[in-house]
Protein backbone atom coordinates (compact mmCIF):
# COMPACT_ATOMS: atom_id res chain seq x y z
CA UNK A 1 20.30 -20.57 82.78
CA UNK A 2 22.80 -19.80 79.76
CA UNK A 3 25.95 -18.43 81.38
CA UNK A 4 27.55 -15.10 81.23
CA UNK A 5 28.84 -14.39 77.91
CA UNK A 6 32.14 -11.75 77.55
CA UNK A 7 32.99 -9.82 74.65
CA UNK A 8 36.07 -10.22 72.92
CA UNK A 9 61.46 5.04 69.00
CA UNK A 10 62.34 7.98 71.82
CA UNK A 11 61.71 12.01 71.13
CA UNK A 12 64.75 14.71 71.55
CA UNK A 13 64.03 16.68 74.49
CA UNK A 14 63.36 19.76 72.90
CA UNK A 15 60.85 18.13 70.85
CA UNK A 16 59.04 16.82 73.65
CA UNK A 17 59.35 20.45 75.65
CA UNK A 18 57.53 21.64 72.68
CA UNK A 19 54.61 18.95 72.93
CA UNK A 20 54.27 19.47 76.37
CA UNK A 21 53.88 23.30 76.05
CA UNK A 22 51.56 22.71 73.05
CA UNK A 23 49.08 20.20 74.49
CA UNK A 24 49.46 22.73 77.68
CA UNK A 25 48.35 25.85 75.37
CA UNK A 26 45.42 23.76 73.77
CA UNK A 27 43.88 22.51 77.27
CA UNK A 28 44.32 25.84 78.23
CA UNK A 29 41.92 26.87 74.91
CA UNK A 30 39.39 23.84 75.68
CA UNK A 31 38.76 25.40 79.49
CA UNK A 32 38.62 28.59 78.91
CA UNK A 33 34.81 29.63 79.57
CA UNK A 34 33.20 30.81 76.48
CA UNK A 35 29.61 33.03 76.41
CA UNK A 36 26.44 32.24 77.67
CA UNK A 37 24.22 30.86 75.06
CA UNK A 38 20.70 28.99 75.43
CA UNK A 39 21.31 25.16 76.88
CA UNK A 40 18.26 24.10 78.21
CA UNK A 41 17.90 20.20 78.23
CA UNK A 42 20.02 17.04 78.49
CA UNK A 43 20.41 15.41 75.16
CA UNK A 44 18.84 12.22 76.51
CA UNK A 45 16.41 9.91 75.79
CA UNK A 46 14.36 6.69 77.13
CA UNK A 47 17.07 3.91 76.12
CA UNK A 48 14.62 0.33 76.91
CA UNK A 49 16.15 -1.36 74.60
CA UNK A 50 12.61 -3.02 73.21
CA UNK A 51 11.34 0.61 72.32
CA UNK A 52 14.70 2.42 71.73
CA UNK A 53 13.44 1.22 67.70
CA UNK A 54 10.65 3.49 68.06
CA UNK A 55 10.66 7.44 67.71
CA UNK A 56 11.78 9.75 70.37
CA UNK A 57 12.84 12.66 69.02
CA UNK A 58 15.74 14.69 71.36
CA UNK A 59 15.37 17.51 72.91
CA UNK A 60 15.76 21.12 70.79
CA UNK A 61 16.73 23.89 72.27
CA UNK A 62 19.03 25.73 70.02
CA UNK A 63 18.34 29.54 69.59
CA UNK A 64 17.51 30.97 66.14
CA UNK A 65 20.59 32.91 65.72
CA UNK A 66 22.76 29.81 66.53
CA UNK A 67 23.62 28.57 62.97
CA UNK A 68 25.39 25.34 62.79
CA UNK A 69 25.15 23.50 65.74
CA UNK A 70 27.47 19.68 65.84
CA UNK A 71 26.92 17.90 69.38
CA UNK A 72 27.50 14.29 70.30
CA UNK A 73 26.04 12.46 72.84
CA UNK A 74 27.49 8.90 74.74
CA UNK A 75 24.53 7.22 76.89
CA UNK A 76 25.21 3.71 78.80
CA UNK A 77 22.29 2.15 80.07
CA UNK A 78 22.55 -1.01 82.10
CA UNK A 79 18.94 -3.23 83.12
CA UNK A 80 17.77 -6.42 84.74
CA UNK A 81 13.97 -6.62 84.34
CA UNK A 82 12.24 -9.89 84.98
CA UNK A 83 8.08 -9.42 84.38
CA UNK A 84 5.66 -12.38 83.64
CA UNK A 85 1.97 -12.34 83.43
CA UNK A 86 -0.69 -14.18 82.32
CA UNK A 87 -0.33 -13.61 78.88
CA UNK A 88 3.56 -11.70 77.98
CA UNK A 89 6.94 -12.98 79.73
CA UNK A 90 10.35 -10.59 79.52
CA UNK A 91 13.44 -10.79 80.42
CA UNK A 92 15.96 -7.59 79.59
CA UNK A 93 18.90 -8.48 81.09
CA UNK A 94 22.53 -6.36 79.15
CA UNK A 95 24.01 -3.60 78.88
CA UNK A 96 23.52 -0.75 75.79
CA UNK A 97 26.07 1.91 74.61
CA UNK A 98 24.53 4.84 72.62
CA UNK A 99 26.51 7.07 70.40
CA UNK A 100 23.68 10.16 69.40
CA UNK A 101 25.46 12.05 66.76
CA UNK A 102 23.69 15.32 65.20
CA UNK A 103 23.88 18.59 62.89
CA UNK A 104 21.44 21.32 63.03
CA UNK A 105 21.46 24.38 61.09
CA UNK A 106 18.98 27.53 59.82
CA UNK A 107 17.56 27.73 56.47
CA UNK A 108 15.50 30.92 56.76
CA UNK A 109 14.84 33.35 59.01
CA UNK A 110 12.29 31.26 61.62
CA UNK A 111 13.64 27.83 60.49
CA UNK A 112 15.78 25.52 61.79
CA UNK A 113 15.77 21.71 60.56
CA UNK A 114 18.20 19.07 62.07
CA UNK A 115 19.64 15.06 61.25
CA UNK A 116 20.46 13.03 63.78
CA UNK A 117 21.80 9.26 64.12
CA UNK A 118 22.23 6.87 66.19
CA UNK A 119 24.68 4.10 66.67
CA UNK A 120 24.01 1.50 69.30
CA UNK A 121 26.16 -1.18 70.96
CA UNK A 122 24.52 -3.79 73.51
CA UNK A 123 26.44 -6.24 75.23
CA UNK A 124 26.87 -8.08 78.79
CA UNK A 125 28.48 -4.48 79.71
CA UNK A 126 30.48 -3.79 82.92
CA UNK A 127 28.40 -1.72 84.91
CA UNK A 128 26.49 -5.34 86.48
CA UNK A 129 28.94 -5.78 89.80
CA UNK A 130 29.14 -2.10 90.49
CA UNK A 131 24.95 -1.38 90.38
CA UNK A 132 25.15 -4.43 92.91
CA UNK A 133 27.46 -3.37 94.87
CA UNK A 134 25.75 -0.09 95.08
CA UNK A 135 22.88 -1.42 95.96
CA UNK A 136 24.09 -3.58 98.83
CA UNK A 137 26.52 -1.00 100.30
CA UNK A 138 23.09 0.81 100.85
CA UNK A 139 20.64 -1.02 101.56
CA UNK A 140 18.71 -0.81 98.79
CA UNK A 141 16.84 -3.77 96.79
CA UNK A 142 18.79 -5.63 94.73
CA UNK A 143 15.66 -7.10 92.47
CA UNK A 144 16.59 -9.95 91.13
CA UNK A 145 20.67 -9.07 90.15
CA UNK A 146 21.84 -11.86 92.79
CA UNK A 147 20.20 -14.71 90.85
CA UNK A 148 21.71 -13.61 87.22
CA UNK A 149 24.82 -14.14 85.84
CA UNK A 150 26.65 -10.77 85.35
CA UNK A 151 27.51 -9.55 82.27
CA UNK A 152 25.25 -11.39 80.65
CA UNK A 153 23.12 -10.18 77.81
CA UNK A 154 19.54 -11.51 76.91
CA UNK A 155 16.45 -9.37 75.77
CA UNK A 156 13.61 -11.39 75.43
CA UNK A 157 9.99 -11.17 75.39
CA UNK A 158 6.97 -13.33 74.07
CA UNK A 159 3.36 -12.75 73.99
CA UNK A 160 -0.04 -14.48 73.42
CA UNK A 161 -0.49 -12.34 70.35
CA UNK A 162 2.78 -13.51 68.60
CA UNK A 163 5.45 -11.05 69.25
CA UNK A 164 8.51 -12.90 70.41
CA UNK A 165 12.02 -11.09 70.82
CA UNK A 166 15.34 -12.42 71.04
CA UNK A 167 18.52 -11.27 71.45
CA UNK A 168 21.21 -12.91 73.69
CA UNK A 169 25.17 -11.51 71.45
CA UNK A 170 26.64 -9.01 71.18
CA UNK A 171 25.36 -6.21 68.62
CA UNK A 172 26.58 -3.22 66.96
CA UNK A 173 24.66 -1.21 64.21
CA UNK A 174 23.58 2.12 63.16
CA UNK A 175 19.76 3.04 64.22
CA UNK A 176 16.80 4.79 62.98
CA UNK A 177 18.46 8.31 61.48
CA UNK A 178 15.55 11.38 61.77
CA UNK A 179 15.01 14.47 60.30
CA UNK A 180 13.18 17.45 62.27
CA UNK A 181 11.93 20.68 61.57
CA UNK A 182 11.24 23.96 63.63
CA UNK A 183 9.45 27.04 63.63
CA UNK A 184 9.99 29.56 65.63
CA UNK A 185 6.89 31.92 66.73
CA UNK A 186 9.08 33.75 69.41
CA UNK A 187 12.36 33.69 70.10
CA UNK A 188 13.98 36.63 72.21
CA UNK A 189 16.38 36.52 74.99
CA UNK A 190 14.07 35.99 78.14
CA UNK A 191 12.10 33.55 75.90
CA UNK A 192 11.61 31.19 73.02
CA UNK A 193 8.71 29.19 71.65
CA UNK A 194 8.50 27.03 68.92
CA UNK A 195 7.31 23.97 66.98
CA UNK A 196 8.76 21.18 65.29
CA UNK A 197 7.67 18.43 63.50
CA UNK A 198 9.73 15.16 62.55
CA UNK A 199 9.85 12.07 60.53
CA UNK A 200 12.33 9.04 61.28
CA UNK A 201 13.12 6.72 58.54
CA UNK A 202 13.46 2.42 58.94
CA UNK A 203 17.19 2.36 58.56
CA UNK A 204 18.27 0.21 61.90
CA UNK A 205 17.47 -3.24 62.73
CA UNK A 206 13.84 -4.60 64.14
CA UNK A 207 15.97 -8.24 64.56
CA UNK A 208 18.88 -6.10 66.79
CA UNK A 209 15.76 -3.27 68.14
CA UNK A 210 18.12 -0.26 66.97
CA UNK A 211 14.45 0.10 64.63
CA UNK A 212 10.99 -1.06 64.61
CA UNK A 213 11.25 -1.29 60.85
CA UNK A 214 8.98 1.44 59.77
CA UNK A 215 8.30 4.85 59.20
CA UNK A 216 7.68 7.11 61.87
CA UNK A 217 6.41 10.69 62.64
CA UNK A 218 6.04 13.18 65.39
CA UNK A 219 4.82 16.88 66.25
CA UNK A 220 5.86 18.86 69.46
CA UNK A 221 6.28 22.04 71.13
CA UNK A 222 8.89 23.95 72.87
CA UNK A 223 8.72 26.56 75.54
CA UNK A 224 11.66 28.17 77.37
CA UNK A 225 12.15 31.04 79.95
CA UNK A 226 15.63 32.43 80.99
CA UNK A 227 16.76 34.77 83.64
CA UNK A 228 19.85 35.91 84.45
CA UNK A 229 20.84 32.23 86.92
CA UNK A 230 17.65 30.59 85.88
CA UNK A 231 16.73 28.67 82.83
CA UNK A 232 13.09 26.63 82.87
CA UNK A 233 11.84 25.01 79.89
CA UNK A 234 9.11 22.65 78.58
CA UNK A 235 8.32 20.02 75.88
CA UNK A 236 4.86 18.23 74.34
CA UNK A 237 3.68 16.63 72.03
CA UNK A 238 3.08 13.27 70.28
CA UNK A 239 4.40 10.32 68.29
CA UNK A 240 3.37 8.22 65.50
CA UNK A 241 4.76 4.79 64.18
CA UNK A 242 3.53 3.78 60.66
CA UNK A 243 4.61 0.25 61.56
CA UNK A 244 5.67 -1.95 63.64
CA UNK A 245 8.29 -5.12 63.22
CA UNK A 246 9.53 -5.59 67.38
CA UNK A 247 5.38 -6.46 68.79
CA UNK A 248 3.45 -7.71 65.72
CA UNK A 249 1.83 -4.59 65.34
CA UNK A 250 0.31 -4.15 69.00
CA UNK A 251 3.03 -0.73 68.90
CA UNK A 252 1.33 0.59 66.22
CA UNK A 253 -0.58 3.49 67.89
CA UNK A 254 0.27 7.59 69.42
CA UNK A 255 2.54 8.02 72.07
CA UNK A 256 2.25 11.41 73.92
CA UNK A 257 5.78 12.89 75.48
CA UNK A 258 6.61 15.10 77.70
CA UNK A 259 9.80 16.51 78.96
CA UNK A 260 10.15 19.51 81.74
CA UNK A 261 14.19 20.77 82.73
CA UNK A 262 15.40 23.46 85.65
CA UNK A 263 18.76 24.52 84.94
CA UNK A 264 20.67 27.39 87.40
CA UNK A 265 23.88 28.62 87.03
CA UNK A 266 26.55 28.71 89.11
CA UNK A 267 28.48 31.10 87.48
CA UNK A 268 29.60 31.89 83.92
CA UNK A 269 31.27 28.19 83.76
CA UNK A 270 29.35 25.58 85.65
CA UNK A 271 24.90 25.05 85.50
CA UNK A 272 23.66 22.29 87.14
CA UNK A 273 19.96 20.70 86.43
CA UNK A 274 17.44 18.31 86.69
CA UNK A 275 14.83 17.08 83.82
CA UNK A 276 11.82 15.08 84.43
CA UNK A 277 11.10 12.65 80.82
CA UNK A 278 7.65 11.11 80.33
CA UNK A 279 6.08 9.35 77.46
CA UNK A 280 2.64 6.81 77.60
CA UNK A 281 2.33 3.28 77.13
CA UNK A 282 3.97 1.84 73.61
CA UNK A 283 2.35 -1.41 73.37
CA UNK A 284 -1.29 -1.86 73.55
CA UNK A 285 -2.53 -4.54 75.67
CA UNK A 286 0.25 -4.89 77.74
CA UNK A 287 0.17 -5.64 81.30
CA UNK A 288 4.08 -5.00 81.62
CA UNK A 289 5.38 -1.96 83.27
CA UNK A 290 8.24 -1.78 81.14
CA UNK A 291 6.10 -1.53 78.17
CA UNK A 292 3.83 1.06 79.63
CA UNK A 293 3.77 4.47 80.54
CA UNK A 294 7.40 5.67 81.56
CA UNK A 295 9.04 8.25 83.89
CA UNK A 296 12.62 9.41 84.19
CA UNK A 297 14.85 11.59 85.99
CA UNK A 298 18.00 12.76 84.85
CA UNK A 299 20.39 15.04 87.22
CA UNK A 300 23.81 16.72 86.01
CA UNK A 301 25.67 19.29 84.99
CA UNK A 302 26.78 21.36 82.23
CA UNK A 303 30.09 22.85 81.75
CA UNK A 304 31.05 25.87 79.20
CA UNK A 305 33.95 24.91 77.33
CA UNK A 306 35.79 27.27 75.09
CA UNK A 307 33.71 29.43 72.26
CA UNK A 308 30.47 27.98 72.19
CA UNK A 309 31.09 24.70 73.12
CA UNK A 310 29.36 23.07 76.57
CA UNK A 311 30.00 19.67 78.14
CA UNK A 312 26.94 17.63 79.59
CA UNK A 313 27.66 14.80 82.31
CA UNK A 314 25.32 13.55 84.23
CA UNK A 315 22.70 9.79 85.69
CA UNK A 316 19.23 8.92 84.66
CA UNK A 317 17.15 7.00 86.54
CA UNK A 318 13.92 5.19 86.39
CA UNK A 319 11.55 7.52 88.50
CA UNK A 320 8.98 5.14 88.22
CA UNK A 321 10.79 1.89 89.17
CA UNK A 322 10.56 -0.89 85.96
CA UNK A 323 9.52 1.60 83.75
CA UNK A 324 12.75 2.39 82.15
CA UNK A 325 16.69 0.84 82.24
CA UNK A 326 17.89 0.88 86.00
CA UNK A 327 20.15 3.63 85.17
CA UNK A 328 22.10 5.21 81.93
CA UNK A 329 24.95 7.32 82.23
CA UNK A 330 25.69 10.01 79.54
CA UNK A 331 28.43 12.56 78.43
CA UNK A 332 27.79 14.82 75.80
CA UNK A 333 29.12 17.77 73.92
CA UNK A 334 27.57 20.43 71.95
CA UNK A 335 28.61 23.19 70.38
């Protein structure tokens, strides 16, 4: 068993009475509770760190009259997943920090078009004693954490047809970036539907799976309803990967998604919701549930800063046990 590896003069008063009172005046800006404005899903995604490489486009739920929109997104996922069969072994045992960064913007009157990045750390993490601990404080299974060192970092994976993953240090680099487009058919207050289209180019790493080394495209639709403490909203559609570097081409095939959110206010200030993400098998052939179809549930809240800009915090879990990492925790802010 290879053992845990660990990652590596005074102010005048008055000047200080003046930071004090400053830093008081611009916390007092960042709370104060700006309008309401569309915020329908959790800027989350599926974070396995063997398909993370592949396309999953975020959420969009931006309004057509919302002009620039800058948000940033911190998700930290932490797994131990142990599955052999007859033909594929895999072992995902580390922690992953995702840093989502985006800009979205109008360019006519029923487009909208949007970048995003990525930049993904994975290590041995921290999270490995306090899942545990979790887990035995309430009685729930603790897999197979006890007989792993923690803070330990090893993705692996090898197959009859040739694929074969490793990665066991420490690993920072920039992902696959993405460019999306939208058009709006409706978009009024109670309502909005559109549909986008995107294309992700190979600009991560297939060896360090922040990319699966390829091209990728997808096409879906989105569908919101709002009322005045109620905001439901649905996503669908499909994804394409021109290529595939991680599983010797066996990922090469259409992936449908899905993603359904409930949001209710509690007040001008505070929303809480829940979102439901779903996406089919990426690896055909596979016998491995953590290759296959996945399901996830994310719960949080959001919180309406000052102007336009909201706060997201919130915990994702792996509805569907083994489908997806044991559980990523996420901040974001949008504007």
């Amino acid at each position: 068993m290879r053992p845990a590896r660990r990652s590596s003069g005074a102010r005048p008063r008055s000047s200080a009475a003046i930071l004090c009172t400053s830093s008081a005046v611009a916390a007092a800006l960042v709370i104060r509770p700006g309008p309401l404005r569309a915020d329908e899903f959790f800027a989350t995604r599926n974070q396995n760190p063997l398909l993370r490489g592949f396309y999953q486009p975020l959420p969009t739920d931006a309004r057509l009259d919302s002009g620039a929109v800058w948000s940033a997104a911190l998700l930290v996922s932490n797994t131990l997943n142990v599955e052999r069969r007859s033909q594929e072994s895999l072992l995902v045992d580390g922690e992953s920090t995702a840093l989502d960064l985006t800009y979205e913007n109008a360019f006519s009157r029923r487009w909208r078009y949007r970048l995003s990045a990525p930049i993904i750390h994975d290590s041995g993490g921290v999270l490995d004693s306090a899942i545990d601990a979790w887990h035995e404080l309430f009685g729930f299974s603790r897999g197979a954490r006890p007989a792993y060192p923690k803070r330990q970092i090893d993705y692996s994976y090898s197959s009859s047809s040739g694929a074969k993953i490793a990665l066991d240090h420490a690993e920072t680099s920039i992902g696959d970036v993405a460019a999306d487009v939208g058009w709006y058919a409706v978009d009024e207050e109670r309502r909005t539907l559109s549909l986008w289209g995107g294309i992700k180019a190979p600009t991560g790493s297939p060896a360090n799976l922040t990319g699966d080394g390829a091209w990728d495209g997808a096409l879906w639709g989105h569908a919101a309803a709002r009322w005045p403490n109620w905001q439901l909203a649905a996503e669908v559609g499909v994804s394409q990967p021109f290529g595939d570097e991680i599983f010797a081409g066996k990922a090469h095939r259409s992936v449908a998604m899905t993603r359904l959110a409930a949001t209710r206010a509690l007040g001008t200030v505070w929303s809480v919701r829940a979102q439901i993400d779903g996406q089919s098998g990426r690896v055909a052939g596979s016998e491995l549930r953590f290759l296959g179809p996945s399901l996830q549930l994310t719960v949080g809240a959001v919180r309406r800063l000052a102007g336009r800009w909201r706060m997201q915090i919130g915990i994702v879990e792996d509805a569907a046990v083994n489908t997806a990492p044991d559980i990523t925790l996420f901040l974001g802010i949008h504007d």
